[in-house]
PDB file of N, CA and C in Angstrom:
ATOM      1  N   UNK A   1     -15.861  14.265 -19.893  1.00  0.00           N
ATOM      2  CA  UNK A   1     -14.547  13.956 -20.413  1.00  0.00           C
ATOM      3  C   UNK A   1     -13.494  14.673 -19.572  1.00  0.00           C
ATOM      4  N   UNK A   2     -12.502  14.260 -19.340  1.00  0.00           N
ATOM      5  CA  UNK A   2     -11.425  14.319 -18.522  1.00  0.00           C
ATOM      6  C   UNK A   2     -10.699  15.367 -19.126  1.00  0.00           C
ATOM      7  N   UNK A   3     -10.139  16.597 -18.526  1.00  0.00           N
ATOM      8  CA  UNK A   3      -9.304  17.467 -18.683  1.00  0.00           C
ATOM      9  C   UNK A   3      -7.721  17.081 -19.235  1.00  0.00           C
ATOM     10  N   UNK A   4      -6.774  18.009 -20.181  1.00  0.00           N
ATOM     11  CA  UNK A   4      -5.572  17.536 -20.092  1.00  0.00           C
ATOM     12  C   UNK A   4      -4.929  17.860 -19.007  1.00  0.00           C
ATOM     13  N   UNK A   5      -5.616  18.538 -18.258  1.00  0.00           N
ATOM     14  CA  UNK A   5      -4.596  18.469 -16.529  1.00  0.00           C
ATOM     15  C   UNK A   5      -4.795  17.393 -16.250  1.00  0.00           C
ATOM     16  N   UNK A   6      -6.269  16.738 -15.777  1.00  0.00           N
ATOM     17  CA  UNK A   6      -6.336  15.494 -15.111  1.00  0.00           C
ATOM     18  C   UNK A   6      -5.313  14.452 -15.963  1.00  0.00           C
ATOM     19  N   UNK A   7      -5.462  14.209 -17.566  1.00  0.00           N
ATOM     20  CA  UNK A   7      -4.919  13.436 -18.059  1.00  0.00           C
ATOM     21  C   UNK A   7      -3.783  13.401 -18.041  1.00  0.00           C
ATOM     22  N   UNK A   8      -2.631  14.390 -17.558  1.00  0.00           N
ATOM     23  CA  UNK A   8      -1.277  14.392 -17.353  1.00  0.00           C
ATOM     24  C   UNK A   8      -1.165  14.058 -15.472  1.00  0.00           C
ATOM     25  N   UNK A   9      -2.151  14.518 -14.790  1.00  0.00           N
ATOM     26  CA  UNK A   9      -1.740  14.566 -13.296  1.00  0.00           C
ATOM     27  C   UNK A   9      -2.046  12.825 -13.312  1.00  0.00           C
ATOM     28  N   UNK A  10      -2.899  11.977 -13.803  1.00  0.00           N
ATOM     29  CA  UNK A  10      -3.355  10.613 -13.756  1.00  0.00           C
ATOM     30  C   UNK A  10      -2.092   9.936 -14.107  1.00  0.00           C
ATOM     31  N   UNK A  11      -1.347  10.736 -15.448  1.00  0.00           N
ATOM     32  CA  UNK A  11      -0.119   9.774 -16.534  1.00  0.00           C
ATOM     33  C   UNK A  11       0.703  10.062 -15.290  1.00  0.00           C
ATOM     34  N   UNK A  12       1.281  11.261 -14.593  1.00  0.00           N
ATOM     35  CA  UNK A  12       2.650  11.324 -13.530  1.00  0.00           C
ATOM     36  C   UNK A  12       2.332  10.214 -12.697  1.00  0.00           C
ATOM     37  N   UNK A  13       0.852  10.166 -12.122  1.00  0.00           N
ATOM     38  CA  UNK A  13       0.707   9.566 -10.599  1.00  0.00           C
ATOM     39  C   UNK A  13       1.120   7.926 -11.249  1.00  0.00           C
ATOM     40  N   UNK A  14       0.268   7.740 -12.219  1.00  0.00           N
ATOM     41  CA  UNK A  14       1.147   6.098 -12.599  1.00  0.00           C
ATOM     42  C   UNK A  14       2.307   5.764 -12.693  1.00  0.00           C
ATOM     43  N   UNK A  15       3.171   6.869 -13.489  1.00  0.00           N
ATOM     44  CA  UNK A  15       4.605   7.171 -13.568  1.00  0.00           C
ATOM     45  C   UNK A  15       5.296   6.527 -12.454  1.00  0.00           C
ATOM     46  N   UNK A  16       4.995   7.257 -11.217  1.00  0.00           N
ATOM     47  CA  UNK A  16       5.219   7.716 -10.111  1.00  0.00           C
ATOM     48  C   UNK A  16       5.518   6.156  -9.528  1.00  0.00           C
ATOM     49  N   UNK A  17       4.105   5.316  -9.496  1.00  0.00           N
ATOM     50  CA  UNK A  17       3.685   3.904  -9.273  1.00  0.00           C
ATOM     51  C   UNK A  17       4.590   3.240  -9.614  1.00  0.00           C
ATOM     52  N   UNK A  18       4.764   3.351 -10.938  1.00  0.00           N
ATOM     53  CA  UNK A  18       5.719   2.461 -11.374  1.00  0.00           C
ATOM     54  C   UNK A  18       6.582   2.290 -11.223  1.00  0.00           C
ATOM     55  N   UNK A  19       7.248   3.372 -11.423  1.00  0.00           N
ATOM     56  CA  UNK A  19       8.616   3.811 -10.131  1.00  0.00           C
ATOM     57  C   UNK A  19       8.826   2.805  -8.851  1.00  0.00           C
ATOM     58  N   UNK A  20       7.657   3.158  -7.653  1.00  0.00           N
ATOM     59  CA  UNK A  20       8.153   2.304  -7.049  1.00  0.00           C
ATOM     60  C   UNK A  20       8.033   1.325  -7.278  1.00  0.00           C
ATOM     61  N   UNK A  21       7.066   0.746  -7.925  1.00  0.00           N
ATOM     62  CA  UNK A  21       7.307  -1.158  -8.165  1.00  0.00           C
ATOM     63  C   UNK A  21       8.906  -1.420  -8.705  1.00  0.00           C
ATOM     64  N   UNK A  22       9.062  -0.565  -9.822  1.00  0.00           N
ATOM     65  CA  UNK A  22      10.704  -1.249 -10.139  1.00  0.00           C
ATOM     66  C   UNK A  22      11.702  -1.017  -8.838  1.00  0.00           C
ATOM     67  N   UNK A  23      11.497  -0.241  -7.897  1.00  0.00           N
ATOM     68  CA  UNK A  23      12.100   0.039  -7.119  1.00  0.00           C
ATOM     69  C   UNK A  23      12.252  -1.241  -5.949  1.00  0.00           C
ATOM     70  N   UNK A  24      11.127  -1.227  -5.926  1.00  0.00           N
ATOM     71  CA  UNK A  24      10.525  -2.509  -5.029  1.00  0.00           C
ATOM     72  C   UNK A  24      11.115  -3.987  -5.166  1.00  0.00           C
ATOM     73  N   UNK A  25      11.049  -3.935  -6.749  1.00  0.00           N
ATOM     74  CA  UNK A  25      11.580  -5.520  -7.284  1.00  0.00           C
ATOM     75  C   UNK A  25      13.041  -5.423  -7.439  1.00  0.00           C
ATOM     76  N   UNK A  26      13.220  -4.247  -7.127  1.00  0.00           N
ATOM     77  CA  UNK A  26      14.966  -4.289  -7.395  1.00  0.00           C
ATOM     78  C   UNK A  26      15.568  -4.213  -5.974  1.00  0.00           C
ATOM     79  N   UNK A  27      15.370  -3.618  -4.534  1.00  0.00           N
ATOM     80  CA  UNK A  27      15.413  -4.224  -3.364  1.00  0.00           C
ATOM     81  C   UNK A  27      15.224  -5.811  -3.337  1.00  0.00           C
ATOM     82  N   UNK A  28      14.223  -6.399  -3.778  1.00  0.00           N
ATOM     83  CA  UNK A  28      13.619  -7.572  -3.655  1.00  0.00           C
ATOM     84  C   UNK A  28      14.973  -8.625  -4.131  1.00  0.00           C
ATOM     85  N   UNK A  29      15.259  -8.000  -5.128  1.00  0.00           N
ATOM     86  CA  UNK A  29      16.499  -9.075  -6.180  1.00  0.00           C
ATOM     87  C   UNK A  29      17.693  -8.825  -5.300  1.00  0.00           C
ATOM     88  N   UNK A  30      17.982  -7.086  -4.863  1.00  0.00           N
ATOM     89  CA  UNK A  30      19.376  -7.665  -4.451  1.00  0.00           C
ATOM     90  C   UNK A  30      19.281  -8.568  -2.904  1.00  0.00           C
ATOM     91  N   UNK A  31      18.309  -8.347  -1.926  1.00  0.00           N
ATOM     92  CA  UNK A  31      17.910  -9.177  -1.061  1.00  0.00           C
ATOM     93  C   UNK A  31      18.151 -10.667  -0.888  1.00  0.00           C
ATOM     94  N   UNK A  32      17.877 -11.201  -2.523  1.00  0.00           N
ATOM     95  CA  UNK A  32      17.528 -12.380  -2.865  1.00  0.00           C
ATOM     96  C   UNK A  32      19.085 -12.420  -3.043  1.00  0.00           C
ATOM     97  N   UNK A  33      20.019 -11.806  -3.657  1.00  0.00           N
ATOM     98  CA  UNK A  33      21.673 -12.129  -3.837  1.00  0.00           C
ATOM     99  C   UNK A  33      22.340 -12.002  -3.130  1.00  0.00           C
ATOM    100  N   UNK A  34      21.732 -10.896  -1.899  1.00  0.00           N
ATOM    101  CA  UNK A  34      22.698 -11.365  -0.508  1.00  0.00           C
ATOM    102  C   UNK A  34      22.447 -12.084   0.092  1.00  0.00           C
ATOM    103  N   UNK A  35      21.239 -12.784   0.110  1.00  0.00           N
ATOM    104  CA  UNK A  35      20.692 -14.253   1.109  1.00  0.00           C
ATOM    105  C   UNK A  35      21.929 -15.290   0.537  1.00  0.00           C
ATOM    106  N   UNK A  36      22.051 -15.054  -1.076  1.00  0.00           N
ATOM    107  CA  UNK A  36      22.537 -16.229  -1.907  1.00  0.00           C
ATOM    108  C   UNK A  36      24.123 -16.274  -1.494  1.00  0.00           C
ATOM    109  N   UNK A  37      24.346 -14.960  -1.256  1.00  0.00           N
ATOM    110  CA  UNK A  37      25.728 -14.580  -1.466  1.00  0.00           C
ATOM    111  C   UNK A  37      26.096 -15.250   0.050  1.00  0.00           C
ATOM    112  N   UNK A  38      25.403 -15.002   1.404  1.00  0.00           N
ATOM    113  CA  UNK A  38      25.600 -15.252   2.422  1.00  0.00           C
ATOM    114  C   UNK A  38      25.467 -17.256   3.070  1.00  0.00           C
ATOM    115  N   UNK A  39      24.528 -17.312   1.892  1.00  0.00           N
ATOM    116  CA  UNK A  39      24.697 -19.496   1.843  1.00  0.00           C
ATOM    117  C   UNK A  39      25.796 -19.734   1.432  1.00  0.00           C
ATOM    118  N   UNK A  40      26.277 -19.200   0.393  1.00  0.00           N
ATOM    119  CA  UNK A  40      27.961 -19.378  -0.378  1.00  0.00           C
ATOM    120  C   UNK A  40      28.871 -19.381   0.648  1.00  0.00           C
ATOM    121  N   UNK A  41      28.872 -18.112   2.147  1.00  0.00           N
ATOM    122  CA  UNK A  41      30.073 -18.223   2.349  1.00  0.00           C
ATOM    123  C   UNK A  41      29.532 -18.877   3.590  1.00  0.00           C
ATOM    124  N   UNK A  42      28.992 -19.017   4.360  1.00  0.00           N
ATOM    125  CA  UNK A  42      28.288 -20.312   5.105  1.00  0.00           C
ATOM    126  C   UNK A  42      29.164 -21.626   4.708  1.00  0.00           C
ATOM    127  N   UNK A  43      28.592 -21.943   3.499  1.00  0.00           N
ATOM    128  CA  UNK A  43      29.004 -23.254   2.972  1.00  0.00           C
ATOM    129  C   UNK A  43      30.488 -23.262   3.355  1.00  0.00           C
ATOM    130  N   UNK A  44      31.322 -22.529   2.486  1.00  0.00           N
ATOM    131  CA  UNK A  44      32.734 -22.310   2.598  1.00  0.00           C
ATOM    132  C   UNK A  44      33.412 -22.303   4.115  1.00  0.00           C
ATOM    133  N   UNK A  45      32.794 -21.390   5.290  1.00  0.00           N
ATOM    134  CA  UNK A  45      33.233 -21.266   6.084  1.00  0.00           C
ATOM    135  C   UNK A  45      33.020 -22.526   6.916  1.00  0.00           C
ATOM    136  N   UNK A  46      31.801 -23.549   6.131  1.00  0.00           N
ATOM    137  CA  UNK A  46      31.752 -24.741   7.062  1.00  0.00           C
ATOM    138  C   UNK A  46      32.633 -25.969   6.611  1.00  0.00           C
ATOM    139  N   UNK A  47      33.024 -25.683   5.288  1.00  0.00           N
ATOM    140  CA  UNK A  47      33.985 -26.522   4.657  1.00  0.00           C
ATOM    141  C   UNK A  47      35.495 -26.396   5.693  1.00  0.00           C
ATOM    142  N   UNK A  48      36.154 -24.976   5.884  1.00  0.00           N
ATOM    143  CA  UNK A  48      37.279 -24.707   6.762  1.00  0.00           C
ATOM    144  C   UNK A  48      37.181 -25.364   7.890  1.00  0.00           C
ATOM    145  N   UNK A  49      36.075 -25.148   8.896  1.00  0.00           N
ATOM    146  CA  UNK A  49      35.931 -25.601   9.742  1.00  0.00           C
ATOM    147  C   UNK A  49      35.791 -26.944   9.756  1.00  0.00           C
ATOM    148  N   UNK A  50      35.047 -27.961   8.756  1.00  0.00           N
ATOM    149  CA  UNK A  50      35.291 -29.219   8.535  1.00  0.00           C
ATOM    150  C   UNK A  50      37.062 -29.895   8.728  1.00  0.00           C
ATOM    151  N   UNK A  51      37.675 -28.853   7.639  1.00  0.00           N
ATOM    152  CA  UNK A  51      39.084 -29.276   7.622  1.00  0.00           C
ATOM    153  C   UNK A  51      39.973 -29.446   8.561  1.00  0.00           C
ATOM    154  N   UNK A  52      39.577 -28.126   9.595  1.00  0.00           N
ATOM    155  CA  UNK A  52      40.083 -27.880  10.870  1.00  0.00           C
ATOM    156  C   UNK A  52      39.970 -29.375  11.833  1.00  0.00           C
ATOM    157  N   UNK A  53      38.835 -29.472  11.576  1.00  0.00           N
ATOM    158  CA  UNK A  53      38.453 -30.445  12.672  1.00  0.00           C
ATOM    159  C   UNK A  53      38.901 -32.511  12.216  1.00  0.00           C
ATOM    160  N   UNK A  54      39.246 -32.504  10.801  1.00  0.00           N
ATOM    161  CA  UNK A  54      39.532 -33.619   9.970  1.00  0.00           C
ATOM    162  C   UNK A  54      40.971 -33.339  10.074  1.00  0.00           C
ATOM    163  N   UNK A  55      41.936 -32.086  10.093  1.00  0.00           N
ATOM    164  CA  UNK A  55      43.053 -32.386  10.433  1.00  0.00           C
ATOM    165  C   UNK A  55      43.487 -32.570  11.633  1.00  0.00           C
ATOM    166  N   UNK A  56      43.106 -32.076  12.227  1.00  0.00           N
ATOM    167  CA  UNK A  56      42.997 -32.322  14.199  1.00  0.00           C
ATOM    168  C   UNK A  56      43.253 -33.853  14.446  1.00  0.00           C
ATOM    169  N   UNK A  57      41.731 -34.154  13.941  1.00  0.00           N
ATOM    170  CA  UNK A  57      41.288 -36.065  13.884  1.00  0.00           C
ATOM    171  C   UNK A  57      42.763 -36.903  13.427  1.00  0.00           C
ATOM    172  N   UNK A  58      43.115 -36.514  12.044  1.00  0.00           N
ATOM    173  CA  UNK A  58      43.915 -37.173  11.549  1.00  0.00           C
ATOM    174  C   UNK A  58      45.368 -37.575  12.229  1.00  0.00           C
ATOM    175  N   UNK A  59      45.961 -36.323  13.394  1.00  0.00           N
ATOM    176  CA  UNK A  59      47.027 -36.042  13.695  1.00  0.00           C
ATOM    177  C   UNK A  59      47.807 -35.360  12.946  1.00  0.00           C
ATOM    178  N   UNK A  60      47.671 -34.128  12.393  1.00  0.00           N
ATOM    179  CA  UNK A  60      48.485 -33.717  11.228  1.00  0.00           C
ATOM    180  C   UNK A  60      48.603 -31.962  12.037  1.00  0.00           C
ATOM    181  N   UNK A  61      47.727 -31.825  12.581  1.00  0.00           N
ATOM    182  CA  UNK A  61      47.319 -30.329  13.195  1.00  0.00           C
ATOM    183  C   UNK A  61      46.590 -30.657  14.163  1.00  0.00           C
ATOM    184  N   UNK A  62      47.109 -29.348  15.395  1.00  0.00           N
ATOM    185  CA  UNK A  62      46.492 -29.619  17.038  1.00  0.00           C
ATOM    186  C   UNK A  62      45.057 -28.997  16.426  1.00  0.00           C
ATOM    187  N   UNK A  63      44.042 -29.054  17.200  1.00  0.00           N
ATOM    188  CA  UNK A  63      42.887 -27.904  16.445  1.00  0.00           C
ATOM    189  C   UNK A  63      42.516 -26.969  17.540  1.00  0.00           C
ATOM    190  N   UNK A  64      42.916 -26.089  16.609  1.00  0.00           N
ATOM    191  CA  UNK A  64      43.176 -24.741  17.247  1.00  0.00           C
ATOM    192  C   UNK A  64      41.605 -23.777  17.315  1.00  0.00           C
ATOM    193  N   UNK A  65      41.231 -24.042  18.912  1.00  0.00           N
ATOM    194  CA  UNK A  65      40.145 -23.570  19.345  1.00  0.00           C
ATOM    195  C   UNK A  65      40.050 -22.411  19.565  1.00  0.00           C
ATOM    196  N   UNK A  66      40.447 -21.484  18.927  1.00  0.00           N
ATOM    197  CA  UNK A  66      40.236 -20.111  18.607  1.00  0.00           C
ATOM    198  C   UNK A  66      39.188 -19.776  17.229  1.00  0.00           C
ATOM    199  N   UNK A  67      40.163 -20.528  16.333  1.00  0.00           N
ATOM    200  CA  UNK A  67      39.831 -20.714  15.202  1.00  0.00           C
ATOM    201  C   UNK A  67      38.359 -21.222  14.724  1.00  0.00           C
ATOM    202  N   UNK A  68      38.427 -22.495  15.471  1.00  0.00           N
ATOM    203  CA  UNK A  68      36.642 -22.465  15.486  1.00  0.00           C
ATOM    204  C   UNK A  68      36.047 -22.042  16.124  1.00  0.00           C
ATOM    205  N   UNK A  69      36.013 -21.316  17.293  1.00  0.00           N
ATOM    206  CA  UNK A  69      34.969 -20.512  17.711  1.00  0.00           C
ATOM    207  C   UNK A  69      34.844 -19.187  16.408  1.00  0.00           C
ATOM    208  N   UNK A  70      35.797 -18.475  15.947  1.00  0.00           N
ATOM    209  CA  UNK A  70      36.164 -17.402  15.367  1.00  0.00           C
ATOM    210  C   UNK A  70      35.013 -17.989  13.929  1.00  0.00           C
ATOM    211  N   UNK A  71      35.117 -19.333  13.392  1.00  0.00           N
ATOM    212  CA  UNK A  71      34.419 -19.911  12.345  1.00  0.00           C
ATOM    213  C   UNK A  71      33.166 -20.291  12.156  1.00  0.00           C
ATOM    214  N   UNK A  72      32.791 -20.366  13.608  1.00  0.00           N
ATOM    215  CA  UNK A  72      31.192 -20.757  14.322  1.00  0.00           C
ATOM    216  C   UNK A  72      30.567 -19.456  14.577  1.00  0.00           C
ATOM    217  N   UNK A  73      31.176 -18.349  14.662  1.00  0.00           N
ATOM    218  CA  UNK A  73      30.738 -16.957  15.211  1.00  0.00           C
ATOM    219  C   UNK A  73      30.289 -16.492  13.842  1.00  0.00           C
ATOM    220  N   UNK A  74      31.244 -16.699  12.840  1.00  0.00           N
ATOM    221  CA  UNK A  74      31.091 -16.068  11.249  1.00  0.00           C
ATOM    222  C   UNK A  74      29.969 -17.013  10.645  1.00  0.00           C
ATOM    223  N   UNK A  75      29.765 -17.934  10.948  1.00  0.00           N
ATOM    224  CA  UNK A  75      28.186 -19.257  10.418  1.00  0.00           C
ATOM    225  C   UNK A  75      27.127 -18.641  11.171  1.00  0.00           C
ATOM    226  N   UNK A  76      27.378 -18.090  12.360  1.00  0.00           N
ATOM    227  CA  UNK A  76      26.401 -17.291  13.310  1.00  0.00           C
ATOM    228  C   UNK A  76      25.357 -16.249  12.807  1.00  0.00           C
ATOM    229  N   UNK A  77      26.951 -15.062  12.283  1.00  0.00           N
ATOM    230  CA  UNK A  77      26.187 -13.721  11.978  1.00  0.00           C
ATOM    231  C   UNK A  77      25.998 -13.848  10.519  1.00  0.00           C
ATOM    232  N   UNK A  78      26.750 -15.086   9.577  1.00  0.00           N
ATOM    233  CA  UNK A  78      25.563 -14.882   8.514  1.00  0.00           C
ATOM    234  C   UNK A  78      24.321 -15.339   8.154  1.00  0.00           C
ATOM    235  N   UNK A  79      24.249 -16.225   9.084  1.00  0.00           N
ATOM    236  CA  UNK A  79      22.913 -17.127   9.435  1.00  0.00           C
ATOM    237  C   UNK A  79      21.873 -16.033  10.102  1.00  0.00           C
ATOM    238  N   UNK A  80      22.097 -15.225  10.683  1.00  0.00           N
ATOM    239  CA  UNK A  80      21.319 -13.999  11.288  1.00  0.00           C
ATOM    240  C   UNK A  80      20.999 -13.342  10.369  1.00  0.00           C
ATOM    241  N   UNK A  81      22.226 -13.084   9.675  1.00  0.00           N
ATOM    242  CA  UNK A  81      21.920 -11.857   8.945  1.00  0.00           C
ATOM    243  C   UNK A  81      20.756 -12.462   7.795  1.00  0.00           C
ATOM    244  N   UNK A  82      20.933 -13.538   7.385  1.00  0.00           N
ATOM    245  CA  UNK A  82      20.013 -14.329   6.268  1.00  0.00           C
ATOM    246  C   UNK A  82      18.271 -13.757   6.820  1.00  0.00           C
ATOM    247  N   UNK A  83      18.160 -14.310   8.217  1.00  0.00           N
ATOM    248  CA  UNK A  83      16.950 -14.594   8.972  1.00  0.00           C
ATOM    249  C   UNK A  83      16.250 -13.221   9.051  1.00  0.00           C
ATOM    250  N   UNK A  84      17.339 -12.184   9.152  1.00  0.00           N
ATOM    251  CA  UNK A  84      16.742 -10.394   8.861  1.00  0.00           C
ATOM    252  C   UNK A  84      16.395 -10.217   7.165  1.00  0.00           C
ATOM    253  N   UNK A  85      17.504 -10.749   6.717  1.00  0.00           N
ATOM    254  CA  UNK A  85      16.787 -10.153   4.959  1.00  0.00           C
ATOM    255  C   UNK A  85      15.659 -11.017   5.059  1.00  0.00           C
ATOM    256  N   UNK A  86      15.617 -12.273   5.311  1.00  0.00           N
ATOM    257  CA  UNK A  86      14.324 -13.117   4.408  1.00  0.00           C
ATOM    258  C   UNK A  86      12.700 -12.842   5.644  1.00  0.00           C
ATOM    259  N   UNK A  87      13.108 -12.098   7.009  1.00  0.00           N
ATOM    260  CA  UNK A  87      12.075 -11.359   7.645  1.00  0.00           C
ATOM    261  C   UNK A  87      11.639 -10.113   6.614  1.00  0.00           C
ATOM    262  N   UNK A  88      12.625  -9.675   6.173  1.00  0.00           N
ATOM    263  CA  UNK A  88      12.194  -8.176   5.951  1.00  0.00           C
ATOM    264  C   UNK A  88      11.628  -8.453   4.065  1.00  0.00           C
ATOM    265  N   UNK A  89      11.763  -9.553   3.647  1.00  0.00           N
ATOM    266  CA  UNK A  89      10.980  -9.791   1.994  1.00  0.00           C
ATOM    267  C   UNK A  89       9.793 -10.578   2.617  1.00  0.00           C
ATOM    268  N   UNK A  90       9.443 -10.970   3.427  1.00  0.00           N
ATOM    269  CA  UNK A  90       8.324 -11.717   3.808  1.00  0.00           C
ATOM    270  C   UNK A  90       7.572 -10.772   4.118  1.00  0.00           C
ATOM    271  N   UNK A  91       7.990  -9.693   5.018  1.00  0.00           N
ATOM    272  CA  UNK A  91       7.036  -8.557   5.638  1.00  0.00           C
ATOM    273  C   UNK A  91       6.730  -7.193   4.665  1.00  0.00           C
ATOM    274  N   UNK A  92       7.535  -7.503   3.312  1.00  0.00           N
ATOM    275  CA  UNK A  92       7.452  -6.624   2.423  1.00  0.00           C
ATOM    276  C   UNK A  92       6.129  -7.322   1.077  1.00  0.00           C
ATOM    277  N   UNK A  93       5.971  -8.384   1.587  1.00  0.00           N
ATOM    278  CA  UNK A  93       4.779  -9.165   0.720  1.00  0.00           C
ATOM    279  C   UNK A  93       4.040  -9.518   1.619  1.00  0.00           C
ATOM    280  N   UNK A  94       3.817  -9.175   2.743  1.00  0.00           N
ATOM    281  CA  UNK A  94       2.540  -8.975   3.347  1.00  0.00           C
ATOM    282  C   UNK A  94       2.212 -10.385   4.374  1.00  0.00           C
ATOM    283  N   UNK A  95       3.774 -11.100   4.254  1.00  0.00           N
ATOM    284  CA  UNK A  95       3.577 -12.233   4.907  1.00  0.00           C
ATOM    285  C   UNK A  95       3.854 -11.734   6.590  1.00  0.00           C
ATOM    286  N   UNK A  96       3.707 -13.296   7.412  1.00  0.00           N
ATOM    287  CA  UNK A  96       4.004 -12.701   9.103  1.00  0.00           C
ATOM    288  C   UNK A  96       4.913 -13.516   8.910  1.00  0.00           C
ATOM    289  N   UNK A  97       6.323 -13.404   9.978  1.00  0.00           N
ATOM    290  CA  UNK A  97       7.414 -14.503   9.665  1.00  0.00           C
ATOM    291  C   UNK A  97       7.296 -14.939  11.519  1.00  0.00           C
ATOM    292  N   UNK A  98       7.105 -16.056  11.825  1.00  0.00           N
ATOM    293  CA  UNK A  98       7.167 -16.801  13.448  1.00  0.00           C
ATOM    294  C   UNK A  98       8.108 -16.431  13.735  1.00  0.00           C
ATOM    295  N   UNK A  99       8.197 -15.501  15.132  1.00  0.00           N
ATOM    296  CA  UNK A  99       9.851 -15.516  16.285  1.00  0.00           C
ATOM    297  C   UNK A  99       9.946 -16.891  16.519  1.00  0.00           C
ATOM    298  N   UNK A 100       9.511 -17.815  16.525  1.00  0.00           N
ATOM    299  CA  UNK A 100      10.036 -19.013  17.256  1.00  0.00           C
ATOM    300  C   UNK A 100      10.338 -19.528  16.099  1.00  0.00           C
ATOM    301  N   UNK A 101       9.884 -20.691  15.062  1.00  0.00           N
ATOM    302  CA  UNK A 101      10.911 -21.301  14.088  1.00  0.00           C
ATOM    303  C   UNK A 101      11.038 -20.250  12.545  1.00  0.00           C
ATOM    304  N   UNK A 102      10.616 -19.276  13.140  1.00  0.00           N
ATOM    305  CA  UNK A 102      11.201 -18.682  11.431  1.00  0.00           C
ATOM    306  C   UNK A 102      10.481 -18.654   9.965  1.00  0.00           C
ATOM    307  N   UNK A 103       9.606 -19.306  10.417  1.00  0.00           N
ATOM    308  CA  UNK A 103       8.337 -19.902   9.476  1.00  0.00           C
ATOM    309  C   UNK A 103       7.591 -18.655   8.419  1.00  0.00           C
ATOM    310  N   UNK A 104       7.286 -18.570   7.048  1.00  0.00           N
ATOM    311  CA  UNK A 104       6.837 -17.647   6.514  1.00  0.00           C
ATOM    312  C   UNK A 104       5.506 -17.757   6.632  1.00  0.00           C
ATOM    313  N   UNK A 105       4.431 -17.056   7.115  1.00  0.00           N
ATOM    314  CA  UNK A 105       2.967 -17.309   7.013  1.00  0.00           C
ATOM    315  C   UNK A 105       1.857 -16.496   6.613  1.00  0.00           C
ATOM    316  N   UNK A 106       1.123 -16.540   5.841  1.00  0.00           N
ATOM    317  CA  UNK A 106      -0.234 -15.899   5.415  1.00  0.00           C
ATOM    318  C   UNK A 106      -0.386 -14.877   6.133  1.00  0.00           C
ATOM    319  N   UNK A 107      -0.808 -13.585   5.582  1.00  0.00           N
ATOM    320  CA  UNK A 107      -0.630 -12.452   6.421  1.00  0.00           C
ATOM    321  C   UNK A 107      -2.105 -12.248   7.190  1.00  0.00           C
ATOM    322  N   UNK A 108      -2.877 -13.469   6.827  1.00  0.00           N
ATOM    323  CA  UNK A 108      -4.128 -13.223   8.040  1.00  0.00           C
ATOM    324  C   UNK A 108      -4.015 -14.014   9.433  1.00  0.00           C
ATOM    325  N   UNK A 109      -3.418 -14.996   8.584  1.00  0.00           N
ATOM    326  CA  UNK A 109      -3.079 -16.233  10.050  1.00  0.00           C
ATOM    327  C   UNK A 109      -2.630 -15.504  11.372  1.00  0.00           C
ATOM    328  N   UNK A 110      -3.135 -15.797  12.195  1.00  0.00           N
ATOM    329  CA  UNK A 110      -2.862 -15.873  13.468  1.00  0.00           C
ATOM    330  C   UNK A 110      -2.184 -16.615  13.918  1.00  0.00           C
ATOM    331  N   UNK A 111      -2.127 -18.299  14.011  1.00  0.00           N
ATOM    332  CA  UNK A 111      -1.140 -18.914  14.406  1.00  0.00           C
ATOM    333  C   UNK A 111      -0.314 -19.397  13.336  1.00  0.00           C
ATOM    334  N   UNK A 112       1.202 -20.241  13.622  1.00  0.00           N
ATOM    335  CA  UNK A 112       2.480 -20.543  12.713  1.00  0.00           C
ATOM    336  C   UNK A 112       1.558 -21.645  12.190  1.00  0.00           C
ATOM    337  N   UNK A 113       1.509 -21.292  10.669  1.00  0.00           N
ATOM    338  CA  UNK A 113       1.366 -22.952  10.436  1.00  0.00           C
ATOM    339  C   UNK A 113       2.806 -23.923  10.425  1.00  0.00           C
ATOM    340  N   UNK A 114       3.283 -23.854  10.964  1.00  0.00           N
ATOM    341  CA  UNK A 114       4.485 -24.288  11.414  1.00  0.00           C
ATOM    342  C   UNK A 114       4.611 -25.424  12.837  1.00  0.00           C
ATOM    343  N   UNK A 115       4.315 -24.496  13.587  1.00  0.00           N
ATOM    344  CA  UNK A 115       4.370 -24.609  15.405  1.00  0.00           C
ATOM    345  C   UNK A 115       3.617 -24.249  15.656  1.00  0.00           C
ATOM    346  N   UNK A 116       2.484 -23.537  15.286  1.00  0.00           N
ATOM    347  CA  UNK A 116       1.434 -23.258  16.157  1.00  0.00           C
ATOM    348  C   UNK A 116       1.678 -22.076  17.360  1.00  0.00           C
ATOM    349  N   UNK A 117       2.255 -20.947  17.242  1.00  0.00           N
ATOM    350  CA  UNK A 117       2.830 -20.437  18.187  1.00  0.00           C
ATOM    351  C   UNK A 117       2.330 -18.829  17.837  1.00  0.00           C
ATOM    352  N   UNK A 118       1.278 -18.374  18.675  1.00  0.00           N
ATOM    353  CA  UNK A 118       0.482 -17.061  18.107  1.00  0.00           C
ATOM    354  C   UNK A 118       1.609 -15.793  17.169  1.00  0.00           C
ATOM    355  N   UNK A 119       0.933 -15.704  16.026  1.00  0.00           N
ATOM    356  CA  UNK A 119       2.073 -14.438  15.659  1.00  0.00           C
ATOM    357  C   UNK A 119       1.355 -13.316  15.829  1.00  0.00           C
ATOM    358  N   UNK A 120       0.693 -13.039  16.847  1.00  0.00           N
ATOM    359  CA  UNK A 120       0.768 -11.444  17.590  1.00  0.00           C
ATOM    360  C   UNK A 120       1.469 -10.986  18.145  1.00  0.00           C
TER     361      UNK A 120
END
């Protein structure tokens, strides 16, 4: 029969466990709300840039090519930034994510089931 040391050092070390799992799933969630948060302004910033380019068309406004590069750069780095969080929840569940299309895959696989493109 098990000591009350062991039986308290066993209750902390689970403690402990548990800990990080909530810890874990709570990285995991806000991850999941900045991916969400970063499609939102994607969307939006491609809506502006739509407008830009529909008032141009129309004759109503010259289109001012600053502006969309400046709008294509911001679709850029949140599109990046997406491709780092949803690397880093894939590699936190044990998945491999493909450098070439981005693909989430089985953490034994060797090649993308995607493309076919070795993930060593």
């Amino acid at each position: 029969m098990k000591t009350w040391e062991e039986l308290v050092c066993k209750a902390k070390e689970l403690a402990g466990e548990a800990g990080r799992k909530v810890t874990d799933v709570a990285d995991l969630a806000k991850q999941k709300i900045k991916i969400a948060e970063n499609e939102k302004a994607i969307r939006a910033t491609l809506e502006a840039l739509g407008r830009l380019l529909y008032d141009s068309r129309r004759g109503d406004e010259e289109l001012q090519e600053e502006m969309v590069a400046e709008l294509v750069a911001q679709i850029d780095e949140l599109a990046a930034a997406n491709e780092d969080l949803q690397a880093a929840i894939d590699n936190n569940s044990g998945k491999k994510t493909c450098v070439v299309c981005g693909n989430a895959n089985p953490s034994g696989a060797a090649f993308c089931n995607n493309c076919g493109k070795s993930l060593d």
